[in-house]
C-alpha atoms as a PDB file:
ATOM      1  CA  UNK A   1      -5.925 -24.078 -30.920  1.00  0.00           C
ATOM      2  CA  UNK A   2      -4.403 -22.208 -28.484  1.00  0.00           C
ATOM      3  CA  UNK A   3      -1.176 -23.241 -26.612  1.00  0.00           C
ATOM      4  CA  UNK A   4      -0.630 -21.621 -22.840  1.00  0.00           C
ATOM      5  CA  UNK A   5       2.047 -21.580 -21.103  1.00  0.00           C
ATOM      6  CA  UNK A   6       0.944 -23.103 -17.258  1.00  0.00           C
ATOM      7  CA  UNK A   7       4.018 -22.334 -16.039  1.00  0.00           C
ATOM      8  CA  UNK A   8       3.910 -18.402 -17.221  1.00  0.00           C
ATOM      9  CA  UNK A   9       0.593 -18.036 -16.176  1.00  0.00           C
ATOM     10  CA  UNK A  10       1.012 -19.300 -12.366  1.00  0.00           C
ATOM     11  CA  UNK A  11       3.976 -17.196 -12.098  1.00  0.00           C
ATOM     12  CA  UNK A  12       2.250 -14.317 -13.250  1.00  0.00           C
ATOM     13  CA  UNK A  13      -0.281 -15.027 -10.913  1.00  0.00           C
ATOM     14  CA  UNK A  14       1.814 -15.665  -8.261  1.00  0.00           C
ATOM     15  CA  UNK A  15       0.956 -19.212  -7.413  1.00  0.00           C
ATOM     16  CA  UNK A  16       4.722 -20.521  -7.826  1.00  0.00           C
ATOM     17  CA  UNK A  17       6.230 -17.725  -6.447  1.00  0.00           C
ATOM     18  CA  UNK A  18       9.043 -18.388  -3.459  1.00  0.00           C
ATOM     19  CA  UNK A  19      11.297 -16.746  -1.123  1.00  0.00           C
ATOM     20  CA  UNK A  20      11.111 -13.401   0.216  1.00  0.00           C
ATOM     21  CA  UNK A  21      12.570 -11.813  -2.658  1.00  0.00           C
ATOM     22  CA  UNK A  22      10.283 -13.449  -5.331  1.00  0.00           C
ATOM     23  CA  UNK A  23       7.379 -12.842  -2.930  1.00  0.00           C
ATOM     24  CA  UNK A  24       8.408  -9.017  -2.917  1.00  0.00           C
ATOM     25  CA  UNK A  25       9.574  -8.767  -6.957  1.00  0.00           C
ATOM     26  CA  UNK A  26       6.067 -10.336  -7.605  1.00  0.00           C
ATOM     27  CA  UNK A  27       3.846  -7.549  -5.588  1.00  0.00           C
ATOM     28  CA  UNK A  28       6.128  -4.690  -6.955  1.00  0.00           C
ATOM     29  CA  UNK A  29       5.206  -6.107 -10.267  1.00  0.00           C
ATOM     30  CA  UNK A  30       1.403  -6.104  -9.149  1.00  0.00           C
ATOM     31  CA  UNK A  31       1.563  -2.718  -7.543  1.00  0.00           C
ATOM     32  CA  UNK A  32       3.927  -0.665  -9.030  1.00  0.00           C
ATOM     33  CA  UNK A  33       2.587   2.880  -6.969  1.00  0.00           C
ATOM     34  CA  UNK A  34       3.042   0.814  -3.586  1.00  0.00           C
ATOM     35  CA  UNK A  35       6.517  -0.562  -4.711  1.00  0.00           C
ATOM     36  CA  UNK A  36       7.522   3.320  -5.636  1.00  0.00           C
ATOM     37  CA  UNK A  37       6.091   3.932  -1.908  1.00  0.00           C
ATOM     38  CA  UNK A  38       8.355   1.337  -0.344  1.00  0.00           C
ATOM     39  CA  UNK A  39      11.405   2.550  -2.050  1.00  0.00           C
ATOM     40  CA  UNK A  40      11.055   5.908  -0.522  1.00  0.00           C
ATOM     41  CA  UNK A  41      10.309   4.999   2.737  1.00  0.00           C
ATOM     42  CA  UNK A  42      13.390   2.511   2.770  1.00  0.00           C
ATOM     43  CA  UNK A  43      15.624   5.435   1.402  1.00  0.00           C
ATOM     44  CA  UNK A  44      14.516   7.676   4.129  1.00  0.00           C
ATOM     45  CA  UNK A  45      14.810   5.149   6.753  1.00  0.00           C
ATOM     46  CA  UNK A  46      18.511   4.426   5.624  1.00  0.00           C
ATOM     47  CA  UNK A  47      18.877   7.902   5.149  1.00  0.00           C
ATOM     48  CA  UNK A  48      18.200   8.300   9.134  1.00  0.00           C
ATOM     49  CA  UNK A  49      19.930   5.335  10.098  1.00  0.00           C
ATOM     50  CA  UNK A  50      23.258   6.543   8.441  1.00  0.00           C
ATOM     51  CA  UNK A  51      23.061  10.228   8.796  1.00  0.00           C
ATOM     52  CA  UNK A  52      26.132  10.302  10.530  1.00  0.00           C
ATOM     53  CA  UNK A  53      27.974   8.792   7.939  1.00  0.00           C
ATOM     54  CA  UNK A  54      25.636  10.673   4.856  1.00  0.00           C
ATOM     55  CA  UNK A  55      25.962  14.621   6.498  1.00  0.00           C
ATOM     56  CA  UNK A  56      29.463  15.885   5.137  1.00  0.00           C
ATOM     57  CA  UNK A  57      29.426  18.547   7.990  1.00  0.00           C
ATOM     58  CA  UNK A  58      27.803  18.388  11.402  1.00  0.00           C
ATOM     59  CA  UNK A  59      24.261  20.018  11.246  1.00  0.00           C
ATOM     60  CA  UNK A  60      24.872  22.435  14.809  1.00  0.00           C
ATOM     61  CA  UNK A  61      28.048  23.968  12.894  1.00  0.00           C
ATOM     62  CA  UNK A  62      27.810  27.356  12.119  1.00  0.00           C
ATOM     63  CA  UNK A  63      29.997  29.953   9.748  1.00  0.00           C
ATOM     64  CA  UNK A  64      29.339  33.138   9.775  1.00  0.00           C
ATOM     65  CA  UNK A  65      30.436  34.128   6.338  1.00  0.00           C
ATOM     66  CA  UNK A  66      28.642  30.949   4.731  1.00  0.00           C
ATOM     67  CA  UNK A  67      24.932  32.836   5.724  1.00  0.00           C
ATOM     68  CA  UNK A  68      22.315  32.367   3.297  1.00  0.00           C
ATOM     69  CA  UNK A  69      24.946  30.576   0.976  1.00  0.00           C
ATOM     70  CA  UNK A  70      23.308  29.225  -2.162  1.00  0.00           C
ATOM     71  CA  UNK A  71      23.435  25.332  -3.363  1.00  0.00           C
ATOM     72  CA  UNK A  72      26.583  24.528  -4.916  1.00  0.00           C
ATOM     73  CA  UNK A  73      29.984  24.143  -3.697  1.00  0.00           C
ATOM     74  CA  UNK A  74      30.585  23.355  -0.017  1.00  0.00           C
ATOM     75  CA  UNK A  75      26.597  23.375   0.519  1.00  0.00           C
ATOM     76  CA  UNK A  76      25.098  21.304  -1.415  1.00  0.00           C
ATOM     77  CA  UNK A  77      21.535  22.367  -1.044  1.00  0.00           C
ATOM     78  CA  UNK A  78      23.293  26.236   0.748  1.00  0.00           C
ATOM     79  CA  UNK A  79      22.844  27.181   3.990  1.00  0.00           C
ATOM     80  CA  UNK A  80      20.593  28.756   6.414  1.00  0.00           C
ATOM     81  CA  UNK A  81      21.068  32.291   7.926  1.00  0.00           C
ATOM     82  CA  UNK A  82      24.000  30.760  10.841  1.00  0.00           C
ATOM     83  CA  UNK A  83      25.967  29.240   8.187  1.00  0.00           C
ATOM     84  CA  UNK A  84      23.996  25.775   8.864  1.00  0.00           C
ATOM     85  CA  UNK A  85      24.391  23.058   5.786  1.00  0.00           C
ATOM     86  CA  UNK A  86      21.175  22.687   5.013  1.00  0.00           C
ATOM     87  CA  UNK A  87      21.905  18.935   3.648  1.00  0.00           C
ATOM     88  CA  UNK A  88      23.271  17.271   6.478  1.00  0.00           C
ATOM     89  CA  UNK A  89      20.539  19.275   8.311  1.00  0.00           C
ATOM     90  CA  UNK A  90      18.033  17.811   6.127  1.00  0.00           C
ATOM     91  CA  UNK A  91      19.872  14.155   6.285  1.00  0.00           C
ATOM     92  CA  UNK A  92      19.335  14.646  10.599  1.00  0.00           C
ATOM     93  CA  UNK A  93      16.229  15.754   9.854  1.00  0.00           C
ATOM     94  CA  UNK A  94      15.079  12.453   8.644  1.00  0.00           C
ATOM     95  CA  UNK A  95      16.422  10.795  11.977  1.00  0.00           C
ATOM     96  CA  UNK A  96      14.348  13.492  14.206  1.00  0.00           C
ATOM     97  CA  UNK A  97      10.922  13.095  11.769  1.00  0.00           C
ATOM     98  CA  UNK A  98      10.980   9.545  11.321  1.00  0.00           C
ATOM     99  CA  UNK A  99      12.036   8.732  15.146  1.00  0.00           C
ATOM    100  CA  UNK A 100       9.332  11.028  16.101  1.00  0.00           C
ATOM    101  CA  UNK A 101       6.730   9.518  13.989  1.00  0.00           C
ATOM    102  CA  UNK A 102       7.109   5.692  14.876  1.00  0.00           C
ATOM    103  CA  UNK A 103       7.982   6.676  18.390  1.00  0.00           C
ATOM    104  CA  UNK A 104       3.995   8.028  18.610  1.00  0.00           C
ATOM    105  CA  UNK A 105       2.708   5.753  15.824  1.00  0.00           C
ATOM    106  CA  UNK A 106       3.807   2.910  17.996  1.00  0.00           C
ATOM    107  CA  UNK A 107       2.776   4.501  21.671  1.00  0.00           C
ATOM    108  CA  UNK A 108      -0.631   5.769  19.803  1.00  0.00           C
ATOM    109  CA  UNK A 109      -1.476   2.115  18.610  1.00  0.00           C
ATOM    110  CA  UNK A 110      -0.546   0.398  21.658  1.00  0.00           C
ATOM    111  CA  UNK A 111      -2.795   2.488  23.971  1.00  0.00           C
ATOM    112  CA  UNK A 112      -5.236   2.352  20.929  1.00  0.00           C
ATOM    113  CA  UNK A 113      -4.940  -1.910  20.676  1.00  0.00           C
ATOM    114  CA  UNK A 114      -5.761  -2.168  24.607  1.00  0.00           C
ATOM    115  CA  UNK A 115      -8.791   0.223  24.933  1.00  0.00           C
ATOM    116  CA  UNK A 116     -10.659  -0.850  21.552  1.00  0.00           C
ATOM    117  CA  UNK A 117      -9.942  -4.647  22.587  1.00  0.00           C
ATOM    118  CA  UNK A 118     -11.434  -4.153  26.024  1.00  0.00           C
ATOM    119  CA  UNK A 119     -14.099  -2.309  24.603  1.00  0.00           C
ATOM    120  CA  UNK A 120     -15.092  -4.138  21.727  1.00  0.00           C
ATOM    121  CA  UNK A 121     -14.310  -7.749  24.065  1.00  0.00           C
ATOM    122  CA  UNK A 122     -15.876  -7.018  27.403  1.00  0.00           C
ATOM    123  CA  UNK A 123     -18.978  -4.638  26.289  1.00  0.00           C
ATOM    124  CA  UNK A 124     -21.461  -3.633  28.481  1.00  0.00           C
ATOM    125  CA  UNK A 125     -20.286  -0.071  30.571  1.00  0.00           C
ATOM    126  CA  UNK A 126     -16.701  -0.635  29.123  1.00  0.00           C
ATOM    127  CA  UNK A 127     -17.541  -0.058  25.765  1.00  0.00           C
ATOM    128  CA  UNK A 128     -20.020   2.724  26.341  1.00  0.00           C
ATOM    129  CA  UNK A 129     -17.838   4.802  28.599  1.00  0.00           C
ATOM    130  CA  UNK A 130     -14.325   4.212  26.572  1.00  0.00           C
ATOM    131  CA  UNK A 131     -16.364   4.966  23.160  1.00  0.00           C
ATOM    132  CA  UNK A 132     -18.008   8.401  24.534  1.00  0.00           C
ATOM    133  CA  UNK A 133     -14.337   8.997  25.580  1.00  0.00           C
ATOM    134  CA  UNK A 134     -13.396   8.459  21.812  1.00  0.00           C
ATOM    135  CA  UNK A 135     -16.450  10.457  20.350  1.00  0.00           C
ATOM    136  CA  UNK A 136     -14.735  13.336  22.734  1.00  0.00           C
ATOM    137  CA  UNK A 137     -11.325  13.355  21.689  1.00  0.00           C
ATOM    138  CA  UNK A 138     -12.097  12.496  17.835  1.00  0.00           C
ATOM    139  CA  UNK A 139     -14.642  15.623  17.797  1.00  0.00           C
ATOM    140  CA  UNK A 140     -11.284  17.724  17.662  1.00  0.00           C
ATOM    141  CA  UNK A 141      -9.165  17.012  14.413  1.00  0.00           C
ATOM    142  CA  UNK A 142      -5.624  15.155  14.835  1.00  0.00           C
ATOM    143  CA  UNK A 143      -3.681  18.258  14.124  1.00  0.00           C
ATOM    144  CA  UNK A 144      -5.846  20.179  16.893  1.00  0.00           C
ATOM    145  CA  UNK A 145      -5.266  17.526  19.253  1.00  0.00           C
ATOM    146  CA  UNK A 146      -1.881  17.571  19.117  1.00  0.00           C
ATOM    147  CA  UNK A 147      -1.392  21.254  19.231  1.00  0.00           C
ATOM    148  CA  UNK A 148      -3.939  21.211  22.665  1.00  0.00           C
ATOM    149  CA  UNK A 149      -0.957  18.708  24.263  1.00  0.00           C
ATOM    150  CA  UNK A 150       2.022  19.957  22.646  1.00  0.00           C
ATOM    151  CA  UNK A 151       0.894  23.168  24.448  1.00  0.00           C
ATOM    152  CA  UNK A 152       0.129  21.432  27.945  1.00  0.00           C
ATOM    153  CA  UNK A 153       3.490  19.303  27.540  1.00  0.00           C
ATOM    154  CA  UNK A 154       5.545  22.143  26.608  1.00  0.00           C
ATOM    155  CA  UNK A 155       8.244  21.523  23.695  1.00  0.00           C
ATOM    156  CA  UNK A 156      10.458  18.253  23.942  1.00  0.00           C
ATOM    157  CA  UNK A 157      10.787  15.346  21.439  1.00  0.00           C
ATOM    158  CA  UNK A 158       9.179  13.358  24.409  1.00  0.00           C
ATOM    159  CA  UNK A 159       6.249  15.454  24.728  1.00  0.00           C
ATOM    160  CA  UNK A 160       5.671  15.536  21.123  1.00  0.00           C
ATOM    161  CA  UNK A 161       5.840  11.964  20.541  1.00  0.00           C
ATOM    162  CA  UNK A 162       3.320  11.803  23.549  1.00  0.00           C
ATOM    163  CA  UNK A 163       1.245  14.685  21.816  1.00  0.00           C
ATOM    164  CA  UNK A 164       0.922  12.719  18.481  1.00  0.00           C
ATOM    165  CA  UNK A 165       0.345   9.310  20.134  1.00  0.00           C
ATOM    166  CA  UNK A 166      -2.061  10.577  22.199  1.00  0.00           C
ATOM    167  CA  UNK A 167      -4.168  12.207  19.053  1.00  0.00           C
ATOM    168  CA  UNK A 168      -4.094   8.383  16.845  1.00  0.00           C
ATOM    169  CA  UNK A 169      -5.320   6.833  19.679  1.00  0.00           C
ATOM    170  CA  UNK A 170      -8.905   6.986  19.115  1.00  0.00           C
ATOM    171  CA  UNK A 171      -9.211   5.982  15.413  1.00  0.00           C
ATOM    172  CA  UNK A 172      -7.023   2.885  16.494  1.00  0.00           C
ATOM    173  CA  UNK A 173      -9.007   2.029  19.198  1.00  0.00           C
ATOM    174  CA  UNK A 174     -12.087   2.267  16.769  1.00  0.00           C
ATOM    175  CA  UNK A 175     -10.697  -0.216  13.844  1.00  0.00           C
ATOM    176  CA  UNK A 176      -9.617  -2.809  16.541  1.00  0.00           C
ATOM    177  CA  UNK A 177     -13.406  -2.518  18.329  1.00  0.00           C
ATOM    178  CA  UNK A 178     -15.490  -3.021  14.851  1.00  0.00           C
ATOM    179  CA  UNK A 179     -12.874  -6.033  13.770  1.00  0.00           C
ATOM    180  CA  UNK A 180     -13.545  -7.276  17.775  1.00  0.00           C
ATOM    181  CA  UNK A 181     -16.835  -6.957  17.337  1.00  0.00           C
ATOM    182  CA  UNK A 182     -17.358  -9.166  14.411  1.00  0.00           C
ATOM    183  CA  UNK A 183     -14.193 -11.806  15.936  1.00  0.00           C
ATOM    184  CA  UNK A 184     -16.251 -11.971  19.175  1.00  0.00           C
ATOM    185  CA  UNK A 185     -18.907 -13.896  18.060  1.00  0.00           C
ATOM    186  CA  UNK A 186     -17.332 -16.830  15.771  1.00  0.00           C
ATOM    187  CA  UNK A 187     -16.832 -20.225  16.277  1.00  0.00           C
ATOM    188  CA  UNK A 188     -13.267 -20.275  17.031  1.00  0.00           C
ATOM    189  CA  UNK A 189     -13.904 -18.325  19.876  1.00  0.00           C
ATOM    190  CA  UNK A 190     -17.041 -19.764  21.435  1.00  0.00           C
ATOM    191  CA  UNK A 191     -14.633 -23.203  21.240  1.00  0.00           C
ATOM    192  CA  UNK A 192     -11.973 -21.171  23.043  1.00  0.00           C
ATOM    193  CA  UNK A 193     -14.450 -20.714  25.740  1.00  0.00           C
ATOM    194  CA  UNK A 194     -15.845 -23.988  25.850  1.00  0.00           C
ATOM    195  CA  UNK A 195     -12.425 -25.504  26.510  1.00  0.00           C
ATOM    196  CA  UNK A 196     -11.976 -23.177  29.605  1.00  0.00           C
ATOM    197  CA  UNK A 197      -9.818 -20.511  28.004  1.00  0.00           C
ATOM    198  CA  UNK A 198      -9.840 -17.195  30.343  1.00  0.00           C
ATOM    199  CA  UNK A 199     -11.305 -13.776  28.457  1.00  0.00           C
ATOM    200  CA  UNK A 200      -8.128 -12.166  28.802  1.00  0.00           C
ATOM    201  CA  UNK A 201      -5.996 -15.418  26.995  1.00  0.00           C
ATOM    202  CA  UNK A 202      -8.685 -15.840  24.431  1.00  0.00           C
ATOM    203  CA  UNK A 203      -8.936 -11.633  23.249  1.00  0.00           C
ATOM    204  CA  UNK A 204      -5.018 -11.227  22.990  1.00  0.00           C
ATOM    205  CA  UNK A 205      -4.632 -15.443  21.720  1.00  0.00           C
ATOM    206  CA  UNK A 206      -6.956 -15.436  18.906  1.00  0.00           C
ATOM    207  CA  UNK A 207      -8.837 -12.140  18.450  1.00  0.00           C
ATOM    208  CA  UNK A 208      -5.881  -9.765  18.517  1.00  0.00           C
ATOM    209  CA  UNK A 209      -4.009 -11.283  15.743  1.00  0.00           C
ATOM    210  CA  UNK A 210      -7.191 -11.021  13.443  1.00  0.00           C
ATOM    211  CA  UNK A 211      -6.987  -7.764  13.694  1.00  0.00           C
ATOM    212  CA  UNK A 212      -3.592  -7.238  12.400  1.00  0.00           C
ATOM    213  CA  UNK A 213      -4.366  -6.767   8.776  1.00  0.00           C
ATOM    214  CA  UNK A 214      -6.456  -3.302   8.865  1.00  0.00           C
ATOM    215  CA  UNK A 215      -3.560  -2.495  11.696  1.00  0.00           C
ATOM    216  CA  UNK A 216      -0.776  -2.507   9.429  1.00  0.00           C
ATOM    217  CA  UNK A 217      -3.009  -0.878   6.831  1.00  0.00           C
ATOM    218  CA  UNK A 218      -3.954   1.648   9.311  1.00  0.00           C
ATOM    219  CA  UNK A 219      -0.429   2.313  11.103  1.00  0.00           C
ATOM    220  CA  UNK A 220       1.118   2.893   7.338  1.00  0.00           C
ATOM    221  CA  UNK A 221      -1.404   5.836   7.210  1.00  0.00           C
ATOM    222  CA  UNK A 222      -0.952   7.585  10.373  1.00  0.00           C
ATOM    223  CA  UNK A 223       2.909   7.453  10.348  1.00  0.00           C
ATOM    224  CA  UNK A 224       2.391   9.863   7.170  1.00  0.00           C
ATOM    225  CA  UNK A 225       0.010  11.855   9.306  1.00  0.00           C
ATOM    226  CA  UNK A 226       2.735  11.516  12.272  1.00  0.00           C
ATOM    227  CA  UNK A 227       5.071  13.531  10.038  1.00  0.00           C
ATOM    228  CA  UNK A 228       2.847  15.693   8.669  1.00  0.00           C
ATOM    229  CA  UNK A 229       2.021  16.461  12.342  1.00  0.00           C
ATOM    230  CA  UNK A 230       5.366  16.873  13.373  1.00  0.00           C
ATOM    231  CA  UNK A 231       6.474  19.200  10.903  1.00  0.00           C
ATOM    232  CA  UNK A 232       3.187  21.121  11.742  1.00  0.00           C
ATOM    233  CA  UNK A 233       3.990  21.506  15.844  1.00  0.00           C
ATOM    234  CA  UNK A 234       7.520  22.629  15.000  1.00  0.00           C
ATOM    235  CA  UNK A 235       6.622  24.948  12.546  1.00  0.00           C
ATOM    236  CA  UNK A 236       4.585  26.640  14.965  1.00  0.00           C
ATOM    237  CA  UNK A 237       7.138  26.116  17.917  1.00  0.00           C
ATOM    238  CA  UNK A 238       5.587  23.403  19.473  1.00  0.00           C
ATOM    239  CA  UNK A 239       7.460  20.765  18.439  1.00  0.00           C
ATOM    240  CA  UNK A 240      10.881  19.724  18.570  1.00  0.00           C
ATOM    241  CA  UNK A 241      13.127  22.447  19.966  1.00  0.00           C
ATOM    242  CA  UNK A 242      16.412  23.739  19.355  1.00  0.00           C
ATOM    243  CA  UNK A 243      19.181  22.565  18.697  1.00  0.00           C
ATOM    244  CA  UNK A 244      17.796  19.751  16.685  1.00  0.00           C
ATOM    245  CA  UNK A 245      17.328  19.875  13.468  1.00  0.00           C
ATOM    246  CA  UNK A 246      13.555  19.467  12.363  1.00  0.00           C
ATOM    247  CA  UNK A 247      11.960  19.962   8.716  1.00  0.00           C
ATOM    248  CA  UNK A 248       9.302  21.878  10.153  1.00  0.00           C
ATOM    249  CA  UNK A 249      11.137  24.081  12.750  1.00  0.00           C
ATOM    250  CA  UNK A 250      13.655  24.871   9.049  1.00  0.00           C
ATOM    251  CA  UNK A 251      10.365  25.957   7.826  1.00  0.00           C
ATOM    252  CA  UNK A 252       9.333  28.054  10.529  1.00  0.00           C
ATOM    253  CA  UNK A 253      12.749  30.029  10.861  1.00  0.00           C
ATOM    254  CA  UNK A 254      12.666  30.382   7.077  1.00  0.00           C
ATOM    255  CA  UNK A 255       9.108  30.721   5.574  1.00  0.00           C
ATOM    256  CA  UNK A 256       8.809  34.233   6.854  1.00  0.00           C
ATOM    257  CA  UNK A 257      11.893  36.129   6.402  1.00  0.00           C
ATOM    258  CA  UNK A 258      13.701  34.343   3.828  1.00  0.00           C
ATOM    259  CA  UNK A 259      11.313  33.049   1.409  1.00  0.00           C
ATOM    260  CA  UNK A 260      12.631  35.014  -1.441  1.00  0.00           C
ATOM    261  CA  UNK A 261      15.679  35.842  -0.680  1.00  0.00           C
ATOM    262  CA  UNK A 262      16.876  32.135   0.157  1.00  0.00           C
ATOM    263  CA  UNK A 263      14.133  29.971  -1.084  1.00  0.00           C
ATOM    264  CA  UNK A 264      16.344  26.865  -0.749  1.00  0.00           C
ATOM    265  CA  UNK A 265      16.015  26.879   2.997  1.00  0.00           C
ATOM    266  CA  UNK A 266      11.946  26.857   2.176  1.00  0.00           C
ATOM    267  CA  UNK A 267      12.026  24.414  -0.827  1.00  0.00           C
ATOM    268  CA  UNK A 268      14.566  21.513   0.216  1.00  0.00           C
ATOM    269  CA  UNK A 269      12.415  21.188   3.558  1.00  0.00           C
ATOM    270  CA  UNK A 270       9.267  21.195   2.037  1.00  0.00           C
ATOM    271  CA  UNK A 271      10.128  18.689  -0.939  1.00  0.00           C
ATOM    272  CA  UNK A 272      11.764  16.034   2.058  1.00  0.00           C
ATOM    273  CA  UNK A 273       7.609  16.606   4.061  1.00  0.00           C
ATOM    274  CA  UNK A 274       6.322  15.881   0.872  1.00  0.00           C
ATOM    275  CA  UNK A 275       8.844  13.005  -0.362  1.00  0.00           C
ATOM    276  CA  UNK A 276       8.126  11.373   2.805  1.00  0.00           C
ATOM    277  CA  UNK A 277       4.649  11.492   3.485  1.00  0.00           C
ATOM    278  CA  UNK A 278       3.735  11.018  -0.257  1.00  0.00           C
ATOM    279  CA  UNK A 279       6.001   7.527   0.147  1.00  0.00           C
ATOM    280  CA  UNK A 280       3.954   6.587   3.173  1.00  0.00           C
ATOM    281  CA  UNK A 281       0.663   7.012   1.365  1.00  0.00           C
ATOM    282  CA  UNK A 282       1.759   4.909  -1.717  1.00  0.00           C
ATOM    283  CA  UNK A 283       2.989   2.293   0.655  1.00  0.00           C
ATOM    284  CA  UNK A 284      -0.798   2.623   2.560  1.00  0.00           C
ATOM    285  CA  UNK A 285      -2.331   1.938  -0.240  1.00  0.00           C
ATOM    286  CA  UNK A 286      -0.690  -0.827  -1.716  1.00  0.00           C
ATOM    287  CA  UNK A 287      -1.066  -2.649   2.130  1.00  0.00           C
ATOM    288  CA  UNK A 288      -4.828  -1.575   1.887  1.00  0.00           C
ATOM    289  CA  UNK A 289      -4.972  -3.568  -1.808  1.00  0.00           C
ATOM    290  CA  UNK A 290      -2.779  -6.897  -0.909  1.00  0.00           C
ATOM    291  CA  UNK A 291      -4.579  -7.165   3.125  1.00  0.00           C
ATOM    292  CA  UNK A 292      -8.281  -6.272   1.556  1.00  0.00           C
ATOM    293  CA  UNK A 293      -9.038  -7.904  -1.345  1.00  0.00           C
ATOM    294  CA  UNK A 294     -12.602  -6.167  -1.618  1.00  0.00           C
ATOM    295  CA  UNK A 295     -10.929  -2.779  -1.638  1.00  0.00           C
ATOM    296  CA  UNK A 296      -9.223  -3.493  -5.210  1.00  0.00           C
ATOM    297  CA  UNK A 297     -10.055  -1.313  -8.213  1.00  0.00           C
END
């Protein structure tokens, strides 16, 4: 005979769980990976939010006889070749990347939300003419989008939030059209009609907030591929200008020249990118798991 423990077993499965803080203890126990994710994105966030108080020297300071200074000492993680501390240009870093990145994540899905709602809601010559729109602008790649507006805007953090939100538009717009698509036609929403609800009320009432679930998913995603495509525009100058310190701009001022004579100012960079981006996928994927049940391995 075996003896189980009820109470064990629902609280392994969750069913007894309460609070926000048994709620989140219980998925970091059921996705470890995604709980890893979190973590880093939370340290980076707080990282941005107190740089000021983090970065033991201000980031625009220079010293001429600290160039190219190796970790240790003073510099932490060395300096650049104006005497820069790398660290608390890494720490402001974090602010610029991660302002950049939900500034266009959130103008890219807003834009995105309102045409692929329209479309998928209304139909007819809406949807045909704002989907040939997408099929246009998703036949170039994200990074390739962005670089074509970075180049038209010219280099600001303004125009490259613009630049980035501009190139997640279209795969937002085409996860909120298939989820409208299949919202259109239930029940819920022929009764919405037949009580004399308005299109407008009914698509942003009850058909929006069905969507929400691949959103989050999706958003989660692209703010990696924000960064990613940050650091990419300012490595090649189109990006966020000077004076402000950017990961990618650190790598394009140091990849070339002073690779292997000051690798720190190539490495420290590079591993923050990474860090970040790799924390944003982890966190994606967990979302993906606990929103989608079907997409569980």
């Amino acid at each position: 005979m075996a003896i189980i423990d009820h109470d064990a077993e629902l609280a392994r499965a969750g069913a007894n769980v309460s609070g926000f803080w048994g709620h989140s203890l219980h998925l970091a126990r059921r996705y470890p990976l995604g709980a890893v994710g979190g973590l880093i994105v939370v340290l980076f966030v707080l990282t941005a939010v107190f740089a000021n108080v983090i970065a033991p020297i201000d980031p625009l300071d220079t010293n001429a006889r600290a160039s190219l200074a190796p970790p240790g000492g003073t510099f932490w993680l060395g300096a650049d070749f104006m005497g820069r501390d790398m660290f608390s240009r890494i720490v402001y870093g974090a602010r610029i990347s991660l302002a950049v990145a939900a500034g266009a994540t959130s103008l890219g899905f807003v834009a995105g939300i309102a045409i692929g709602l329209a479309s998928g809601f209304l139909g007819g010559w809406v949807d045909l003419a704002t989907q040939r729109l997408m099929d246009i602008m998703q036949a170039l790649p994200l990074l390739v989008l962005a670089l074509v507006m970075a180049a038209s805007l010219g280099p600001s953090i303004e125009n490259t939030i613009i630049a980035i939100a501009v190139a997640l538009v279209p795969n937002v717009a085409r996860v909120v059209r298939s989820s409208t698509l299949s919202l259109r036609e239930q029940p819920f929403v022929e009764a919405a009609r037949a009580v004399g609800m308005g299109e407008v009320r009914i698509a942003v009432r009850h058909v929006l907030p069905n969507t929400l679930a691949p959103l989050i998913v999706l958003a989660t995603a692209q703010l990696g591929s924000a960064i990613l495509t940050e650091a990419s525009l300012s490595f090649l100058g189109l990006g966020i200008p000077e004076p402000y310190p950017s990961w990618g701009r650190m790598l394009s001022e140091s990849a070339a020249e002073y690779v292997r004579t000051a690798p720190w100012l190539v490495i420290f960079p590079g591993v923050a990118i990474s860090l970040t981006v790799f924390g944003t996928n982890l966190l994606g994927d967990a979302l993906r798991d606990i929103f989608d049940p079907r997409e569980r391995t």
